[in-house]
PDB file of N, CA and C in Angstrom:
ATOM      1  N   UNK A   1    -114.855-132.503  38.717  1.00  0.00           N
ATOM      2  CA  UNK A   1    -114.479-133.145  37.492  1.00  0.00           C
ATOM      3  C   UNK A   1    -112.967-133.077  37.329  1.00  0.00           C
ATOM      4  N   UNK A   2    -112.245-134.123  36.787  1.00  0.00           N
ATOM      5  CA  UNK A   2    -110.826-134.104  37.123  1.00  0.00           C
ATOM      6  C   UNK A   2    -110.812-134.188  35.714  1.00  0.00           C
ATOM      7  N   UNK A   3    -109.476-132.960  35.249  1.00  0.00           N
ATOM      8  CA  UNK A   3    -109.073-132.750  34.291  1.00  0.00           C
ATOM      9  C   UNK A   3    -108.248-133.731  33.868  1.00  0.00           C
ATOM     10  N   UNK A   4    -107.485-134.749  33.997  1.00  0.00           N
ATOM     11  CA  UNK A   4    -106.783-135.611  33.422  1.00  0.00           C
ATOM     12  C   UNK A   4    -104.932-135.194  33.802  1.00  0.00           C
ATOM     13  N   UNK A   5    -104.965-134.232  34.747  1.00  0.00           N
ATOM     14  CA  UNK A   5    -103.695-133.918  35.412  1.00  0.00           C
ATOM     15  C   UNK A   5    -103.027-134.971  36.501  1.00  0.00           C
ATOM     16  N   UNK A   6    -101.868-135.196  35.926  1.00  0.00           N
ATOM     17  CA  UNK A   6    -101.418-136.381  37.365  1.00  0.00           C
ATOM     18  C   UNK A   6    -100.177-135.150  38.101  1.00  0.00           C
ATOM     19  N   UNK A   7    -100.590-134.972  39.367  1.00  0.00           N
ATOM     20  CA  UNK A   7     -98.945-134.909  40.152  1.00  0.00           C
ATOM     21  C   UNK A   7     -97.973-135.859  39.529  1.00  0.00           C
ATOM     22  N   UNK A   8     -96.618-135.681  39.531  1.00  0.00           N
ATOM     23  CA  UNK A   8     -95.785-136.707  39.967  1.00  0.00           C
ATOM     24  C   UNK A   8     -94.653-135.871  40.551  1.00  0.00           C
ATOM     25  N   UNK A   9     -94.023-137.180  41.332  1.00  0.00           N
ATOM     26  CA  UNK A   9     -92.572-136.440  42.133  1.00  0.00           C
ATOM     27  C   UNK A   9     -91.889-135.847  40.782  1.00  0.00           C
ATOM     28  N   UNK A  10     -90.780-135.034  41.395  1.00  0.00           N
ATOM     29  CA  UNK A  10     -89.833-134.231  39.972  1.00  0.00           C
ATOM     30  C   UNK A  10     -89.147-135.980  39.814  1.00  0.00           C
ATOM     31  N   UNK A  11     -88.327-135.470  38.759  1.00  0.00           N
ATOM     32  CA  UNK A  11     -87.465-136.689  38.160  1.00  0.00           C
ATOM     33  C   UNK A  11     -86.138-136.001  38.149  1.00  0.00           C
ATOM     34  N   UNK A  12     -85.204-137.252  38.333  1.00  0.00           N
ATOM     35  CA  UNK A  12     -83.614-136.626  38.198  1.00  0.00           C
ATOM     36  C   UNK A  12     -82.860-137.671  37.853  1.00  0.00           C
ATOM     37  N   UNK A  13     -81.340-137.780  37.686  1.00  0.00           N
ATOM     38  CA  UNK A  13     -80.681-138.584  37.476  1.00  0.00           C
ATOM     39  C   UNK A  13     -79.821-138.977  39.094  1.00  0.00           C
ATOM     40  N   UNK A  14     -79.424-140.113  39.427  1.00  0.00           N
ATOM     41  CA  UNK A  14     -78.233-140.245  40.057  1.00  0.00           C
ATOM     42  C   UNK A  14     -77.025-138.946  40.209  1.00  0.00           C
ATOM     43  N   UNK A  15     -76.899-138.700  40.569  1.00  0.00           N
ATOM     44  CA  UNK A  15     -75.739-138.231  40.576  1.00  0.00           C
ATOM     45  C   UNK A  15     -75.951-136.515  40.505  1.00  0.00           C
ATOM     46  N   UNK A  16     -77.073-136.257  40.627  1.00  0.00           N
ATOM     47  CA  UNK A  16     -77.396-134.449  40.100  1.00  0.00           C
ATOM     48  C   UNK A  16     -77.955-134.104  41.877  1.00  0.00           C
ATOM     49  N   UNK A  17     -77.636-133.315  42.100  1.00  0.00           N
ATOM     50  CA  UNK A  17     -77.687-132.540  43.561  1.00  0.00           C
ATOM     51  C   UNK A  17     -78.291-130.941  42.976  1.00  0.00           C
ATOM     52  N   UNK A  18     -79.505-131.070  44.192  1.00  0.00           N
ATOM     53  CA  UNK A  18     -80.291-129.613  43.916  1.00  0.00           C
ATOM     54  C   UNK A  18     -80.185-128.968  45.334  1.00  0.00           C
ATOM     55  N   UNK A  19     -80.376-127.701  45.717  1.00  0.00           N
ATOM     56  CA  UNK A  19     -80.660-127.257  46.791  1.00  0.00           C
ATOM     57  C   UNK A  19     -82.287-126.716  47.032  1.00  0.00           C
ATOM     58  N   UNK A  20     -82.727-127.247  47.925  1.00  0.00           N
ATOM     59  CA  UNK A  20     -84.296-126.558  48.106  1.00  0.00           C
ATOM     60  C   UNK A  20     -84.415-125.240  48.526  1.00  0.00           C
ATOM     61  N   UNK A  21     -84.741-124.304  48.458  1.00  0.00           N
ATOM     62  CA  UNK A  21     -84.693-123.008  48.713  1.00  0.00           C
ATOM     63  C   UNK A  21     -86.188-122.967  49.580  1.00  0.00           C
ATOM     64  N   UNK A  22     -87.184-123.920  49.943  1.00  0.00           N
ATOM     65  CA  UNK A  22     -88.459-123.503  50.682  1.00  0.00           C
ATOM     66  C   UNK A  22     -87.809-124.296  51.372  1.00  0.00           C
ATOM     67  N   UNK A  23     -86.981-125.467  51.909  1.00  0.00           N
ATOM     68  CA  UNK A  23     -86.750-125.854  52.756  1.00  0.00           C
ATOM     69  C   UNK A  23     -84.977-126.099  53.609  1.00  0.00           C
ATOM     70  N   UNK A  24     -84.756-125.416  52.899  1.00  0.00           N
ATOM     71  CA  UNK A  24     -83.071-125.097  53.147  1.00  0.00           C
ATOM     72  C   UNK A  24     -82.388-126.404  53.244  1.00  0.00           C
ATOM     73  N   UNK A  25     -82.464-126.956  51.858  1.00  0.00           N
ATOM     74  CA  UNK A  25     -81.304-128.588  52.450  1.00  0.00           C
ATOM     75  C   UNK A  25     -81.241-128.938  51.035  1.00  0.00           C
ATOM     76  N   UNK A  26     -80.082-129.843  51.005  1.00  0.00           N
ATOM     77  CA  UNK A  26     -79.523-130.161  49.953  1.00  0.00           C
ATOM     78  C   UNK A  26     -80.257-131.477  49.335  1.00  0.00           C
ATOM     79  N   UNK A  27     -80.597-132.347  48.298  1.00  0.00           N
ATOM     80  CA  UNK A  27     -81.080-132.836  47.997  1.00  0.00           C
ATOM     81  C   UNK A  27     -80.425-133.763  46.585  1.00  0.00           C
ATOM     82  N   UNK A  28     -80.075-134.688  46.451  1.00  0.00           N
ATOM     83  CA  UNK A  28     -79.883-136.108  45.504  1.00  0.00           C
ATOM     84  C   UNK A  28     -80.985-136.181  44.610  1.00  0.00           C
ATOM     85  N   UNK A  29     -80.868-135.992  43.655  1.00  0.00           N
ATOM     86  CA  UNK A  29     -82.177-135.583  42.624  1.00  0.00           C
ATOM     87  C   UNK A  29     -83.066-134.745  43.261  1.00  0.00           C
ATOM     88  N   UNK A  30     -83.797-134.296  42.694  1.00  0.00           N
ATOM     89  CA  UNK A  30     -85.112-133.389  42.839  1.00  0.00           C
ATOM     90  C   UNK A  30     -86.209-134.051  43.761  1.00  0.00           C
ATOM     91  N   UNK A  31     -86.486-133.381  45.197  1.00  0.00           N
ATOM     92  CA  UNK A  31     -87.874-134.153  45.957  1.00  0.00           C
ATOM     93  C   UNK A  31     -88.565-132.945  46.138  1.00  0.00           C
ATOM     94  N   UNK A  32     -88.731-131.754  45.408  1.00  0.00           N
ATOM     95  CA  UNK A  32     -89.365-130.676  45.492  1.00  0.00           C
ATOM     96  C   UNK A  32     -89.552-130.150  44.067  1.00  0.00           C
ATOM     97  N   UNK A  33     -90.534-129.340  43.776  1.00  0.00           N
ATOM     98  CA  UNK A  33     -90.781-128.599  42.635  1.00  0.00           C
ATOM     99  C   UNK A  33     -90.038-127.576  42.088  1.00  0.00           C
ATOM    100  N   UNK A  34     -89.320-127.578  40.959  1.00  0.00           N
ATOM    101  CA  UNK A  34     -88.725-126.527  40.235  1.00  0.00           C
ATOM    102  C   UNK A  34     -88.762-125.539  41.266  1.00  0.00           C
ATOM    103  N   UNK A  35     -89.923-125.012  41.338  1.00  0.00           N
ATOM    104  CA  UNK A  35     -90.128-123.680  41.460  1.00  0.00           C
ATOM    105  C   UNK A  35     -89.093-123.464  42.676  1.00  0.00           C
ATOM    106  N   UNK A  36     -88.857-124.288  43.253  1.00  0.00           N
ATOM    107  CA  UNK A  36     -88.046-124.169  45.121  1.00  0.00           C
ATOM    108  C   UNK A  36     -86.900-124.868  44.923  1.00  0.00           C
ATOM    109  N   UNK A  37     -86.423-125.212  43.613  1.00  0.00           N
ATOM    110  CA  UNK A  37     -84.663-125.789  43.736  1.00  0.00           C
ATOM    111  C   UNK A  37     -83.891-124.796  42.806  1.00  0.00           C
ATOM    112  N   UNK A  38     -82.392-125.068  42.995  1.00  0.00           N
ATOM    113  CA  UNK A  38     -81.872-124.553  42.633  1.00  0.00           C
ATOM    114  C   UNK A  38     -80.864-125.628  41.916  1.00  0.00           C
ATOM    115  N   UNK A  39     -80.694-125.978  40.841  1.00  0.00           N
ATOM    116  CA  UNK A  39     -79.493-126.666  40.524  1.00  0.00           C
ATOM    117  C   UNK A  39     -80.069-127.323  39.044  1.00  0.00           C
ATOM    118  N   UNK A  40     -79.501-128.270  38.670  1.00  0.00           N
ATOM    119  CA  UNK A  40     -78.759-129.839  39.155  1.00  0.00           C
ATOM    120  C   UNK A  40     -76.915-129.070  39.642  1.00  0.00           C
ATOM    121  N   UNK A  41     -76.441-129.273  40.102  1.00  0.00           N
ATOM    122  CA  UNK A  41     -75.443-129.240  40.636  1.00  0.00           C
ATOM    123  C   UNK A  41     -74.366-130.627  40.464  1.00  0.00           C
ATOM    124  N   UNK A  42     -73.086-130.890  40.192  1.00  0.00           N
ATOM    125  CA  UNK A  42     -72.861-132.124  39.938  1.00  0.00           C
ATOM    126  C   UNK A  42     -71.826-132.726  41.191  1.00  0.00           C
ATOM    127  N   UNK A  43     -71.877-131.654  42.512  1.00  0.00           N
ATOM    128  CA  UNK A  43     -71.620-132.717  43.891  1.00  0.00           C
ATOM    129  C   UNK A  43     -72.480-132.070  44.915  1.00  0.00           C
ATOM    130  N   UNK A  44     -72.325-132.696  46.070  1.00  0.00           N
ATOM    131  CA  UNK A  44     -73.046-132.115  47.057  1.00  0.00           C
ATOM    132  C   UNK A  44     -72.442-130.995  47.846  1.00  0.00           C
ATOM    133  N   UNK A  45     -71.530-130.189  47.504  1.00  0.00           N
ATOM    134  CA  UNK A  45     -70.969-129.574  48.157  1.00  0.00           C
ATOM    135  C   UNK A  45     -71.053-127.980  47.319  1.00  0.00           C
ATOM    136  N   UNK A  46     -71.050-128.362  45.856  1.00  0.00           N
ATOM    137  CA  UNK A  46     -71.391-127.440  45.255  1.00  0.00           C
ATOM    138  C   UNK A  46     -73.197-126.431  44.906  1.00  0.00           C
ATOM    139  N   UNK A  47     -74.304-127.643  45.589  1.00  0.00           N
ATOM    140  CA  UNK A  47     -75.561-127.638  45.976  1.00  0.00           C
ATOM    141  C   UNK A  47     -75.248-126.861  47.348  1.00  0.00           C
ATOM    142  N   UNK A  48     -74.732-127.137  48.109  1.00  0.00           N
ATOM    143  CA  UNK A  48     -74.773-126.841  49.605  1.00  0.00           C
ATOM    144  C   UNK A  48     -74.174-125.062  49.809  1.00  0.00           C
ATOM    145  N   UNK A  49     -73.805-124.897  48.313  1.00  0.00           N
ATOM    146  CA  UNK A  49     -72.981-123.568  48.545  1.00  0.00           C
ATOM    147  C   UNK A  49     -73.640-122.623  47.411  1.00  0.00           C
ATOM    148  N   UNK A  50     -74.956-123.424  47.025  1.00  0.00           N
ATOM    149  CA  UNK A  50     -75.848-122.706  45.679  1.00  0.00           C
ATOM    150  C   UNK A  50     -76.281-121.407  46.102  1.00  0.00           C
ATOM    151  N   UNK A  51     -76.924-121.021  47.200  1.00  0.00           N
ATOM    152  CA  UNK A  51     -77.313-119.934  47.705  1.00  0.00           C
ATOM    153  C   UNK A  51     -75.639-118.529  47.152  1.00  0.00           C
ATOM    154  N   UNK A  52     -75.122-118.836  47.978  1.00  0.00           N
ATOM    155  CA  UNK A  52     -74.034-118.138  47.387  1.00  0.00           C
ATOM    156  C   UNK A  52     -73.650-118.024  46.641  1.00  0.00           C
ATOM    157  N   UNK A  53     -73.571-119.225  45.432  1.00  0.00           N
ATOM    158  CA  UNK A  53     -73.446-118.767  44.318  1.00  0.00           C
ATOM    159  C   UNK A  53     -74.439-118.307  43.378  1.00  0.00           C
ATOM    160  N   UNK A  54     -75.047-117.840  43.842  1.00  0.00           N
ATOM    161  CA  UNK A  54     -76.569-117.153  43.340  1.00  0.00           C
ATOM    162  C   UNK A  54     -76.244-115.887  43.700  1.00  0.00           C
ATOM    163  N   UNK A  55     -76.023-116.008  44.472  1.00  0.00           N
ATOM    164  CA  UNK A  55     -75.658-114.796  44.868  1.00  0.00           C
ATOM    165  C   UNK A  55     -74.481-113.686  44.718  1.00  0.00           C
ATOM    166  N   UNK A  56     -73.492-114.577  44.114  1.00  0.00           N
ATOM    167  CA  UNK A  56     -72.439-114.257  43.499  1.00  0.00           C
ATOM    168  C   UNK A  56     -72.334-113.694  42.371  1.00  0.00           C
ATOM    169  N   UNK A  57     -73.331-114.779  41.582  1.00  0.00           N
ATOM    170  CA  UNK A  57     -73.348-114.183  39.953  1.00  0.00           C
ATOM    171  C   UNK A  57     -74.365-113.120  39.602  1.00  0.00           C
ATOM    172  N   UNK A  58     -75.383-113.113  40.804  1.00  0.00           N
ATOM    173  CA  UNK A  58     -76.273-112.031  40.917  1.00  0.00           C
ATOM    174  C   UNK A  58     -75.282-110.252  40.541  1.00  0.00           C
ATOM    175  N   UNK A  59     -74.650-110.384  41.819  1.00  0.00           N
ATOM    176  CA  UNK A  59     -73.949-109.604  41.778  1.00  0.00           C
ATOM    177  C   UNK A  59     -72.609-109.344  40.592  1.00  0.00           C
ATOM    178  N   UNK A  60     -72.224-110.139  39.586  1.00  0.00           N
ATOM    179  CA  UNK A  60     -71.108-109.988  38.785  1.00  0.00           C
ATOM    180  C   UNK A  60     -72.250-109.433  37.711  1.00  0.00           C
ATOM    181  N   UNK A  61     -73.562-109.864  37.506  1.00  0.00           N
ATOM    182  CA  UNK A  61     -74.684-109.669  36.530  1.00  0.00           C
ATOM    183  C   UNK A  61     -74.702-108.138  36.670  1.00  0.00           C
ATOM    184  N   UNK A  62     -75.390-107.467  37.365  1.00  0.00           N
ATOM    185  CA  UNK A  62     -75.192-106.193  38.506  1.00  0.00           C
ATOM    186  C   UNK A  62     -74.229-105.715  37.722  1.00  0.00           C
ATOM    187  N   UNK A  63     -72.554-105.707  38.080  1.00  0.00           N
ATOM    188  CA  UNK A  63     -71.927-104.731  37.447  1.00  0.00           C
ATOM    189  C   UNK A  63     -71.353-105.269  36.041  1.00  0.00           C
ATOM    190  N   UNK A  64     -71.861-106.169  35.388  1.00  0.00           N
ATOM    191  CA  UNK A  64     -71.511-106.078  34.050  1.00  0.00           C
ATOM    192  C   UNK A  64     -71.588-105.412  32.873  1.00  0.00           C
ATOM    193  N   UNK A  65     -70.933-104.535  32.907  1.00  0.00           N
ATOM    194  CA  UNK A  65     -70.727-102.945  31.354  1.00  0.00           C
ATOM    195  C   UNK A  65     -71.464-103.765  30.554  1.00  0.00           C
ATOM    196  N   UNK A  66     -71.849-104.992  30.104  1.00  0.00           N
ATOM    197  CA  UNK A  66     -72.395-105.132  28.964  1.00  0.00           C
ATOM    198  C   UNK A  66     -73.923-105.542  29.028  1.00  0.00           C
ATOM    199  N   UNK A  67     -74.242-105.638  29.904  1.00  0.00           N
ATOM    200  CA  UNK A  67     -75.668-105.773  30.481  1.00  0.00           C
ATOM    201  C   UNK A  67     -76.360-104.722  31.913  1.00  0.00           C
ATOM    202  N   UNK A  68     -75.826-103.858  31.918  1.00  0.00           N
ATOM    203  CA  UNK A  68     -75.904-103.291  32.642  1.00  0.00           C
ATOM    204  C   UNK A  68     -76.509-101.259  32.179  1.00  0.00           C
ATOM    205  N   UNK A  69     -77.798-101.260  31.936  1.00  0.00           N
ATOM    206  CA  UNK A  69     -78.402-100.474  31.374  1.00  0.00           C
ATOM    207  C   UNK A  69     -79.357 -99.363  32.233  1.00  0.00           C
ATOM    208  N   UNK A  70     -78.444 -99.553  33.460  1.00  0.00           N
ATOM    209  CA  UNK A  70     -79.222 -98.398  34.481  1.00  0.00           C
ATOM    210  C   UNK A  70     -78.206 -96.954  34.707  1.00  0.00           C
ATOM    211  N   UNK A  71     -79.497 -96.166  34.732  1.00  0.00           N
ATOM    212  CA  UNK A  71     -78.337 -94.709  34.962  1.00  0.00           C
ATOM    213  C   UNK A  71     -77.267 -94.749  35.843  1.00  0.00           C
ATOM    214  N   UNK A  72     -76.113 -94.185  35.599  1.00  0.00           N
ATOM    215  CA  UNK A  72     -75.332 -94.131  36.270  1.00  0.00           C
ATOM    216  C   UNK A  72     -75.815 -93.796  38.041  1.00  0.00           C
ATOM    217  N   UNK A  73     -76.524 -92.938  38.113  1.00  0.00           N
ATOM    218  CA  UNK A  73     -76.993 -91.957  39.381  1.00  0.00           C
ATOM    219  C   UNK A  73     -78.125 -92.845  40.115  1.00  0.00           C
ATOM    220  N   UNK A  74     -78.397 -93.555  39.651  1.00  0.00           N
ATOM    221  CA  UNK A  74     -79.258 -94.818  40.150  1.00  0.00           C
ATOM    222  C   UNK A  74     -78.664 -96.091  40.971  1.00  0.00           C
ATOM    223  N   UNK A  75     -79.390 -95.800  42.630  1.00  0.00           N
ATOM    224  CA  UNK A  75     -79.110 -96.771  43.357  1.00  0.00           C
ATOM    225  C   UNK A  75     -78.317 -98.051  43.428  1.00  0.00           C
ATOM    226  N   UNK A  76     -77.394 -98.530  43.634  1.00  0.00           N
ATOM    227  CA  UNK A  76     -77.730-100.154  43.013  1.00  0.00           C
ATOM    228  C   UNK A  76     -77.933-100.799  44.565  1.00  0.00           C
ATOM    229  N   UNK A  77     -78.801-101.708  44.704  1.00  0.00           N
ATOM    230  CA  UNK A  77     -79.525-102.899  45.740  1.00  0.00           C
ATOM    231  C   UNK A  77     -78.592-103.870  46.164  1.00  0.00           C
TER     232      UNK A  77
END
């Protein structure tokens, strides 16, 4: 019995660049599900370098005094 659910492709605008993270490539609107992009991004070069900057702000998040609520004596990853 079909619940009344449709797939559809994601939707995007012209001009918005995502990076796929299940398939490692840059992408002109969305051809993958939320769950596996990273962006909108507003060139392709700044998509192509999303990983890193994920990774960047990961890490500024990490040592920020104002969000940053782990014991001193505790690991950081």
């Amino acid at each position: 019995m079909s619940l009344g659910f449709r797939r559809s492709k994601p939707t995007g605008r012209p001009g918005e660049w995502f990076y796929c993270i299940k398939h490692y490539k840059v992408e002109e609107r969305p051809e993958c599900p939320a769950k596996n992009r990273l962006g909108p991004y507003a060139t392709e070069q700044e998509a192509a370098q999303a990983l890193e900057t994920a990774k960047r702000r990961n890490r500024e998040w990490r040592n920020d005094p104002n969000w940053n609520d782990r014991p001193s004596d505790e690991a950081e990853y």
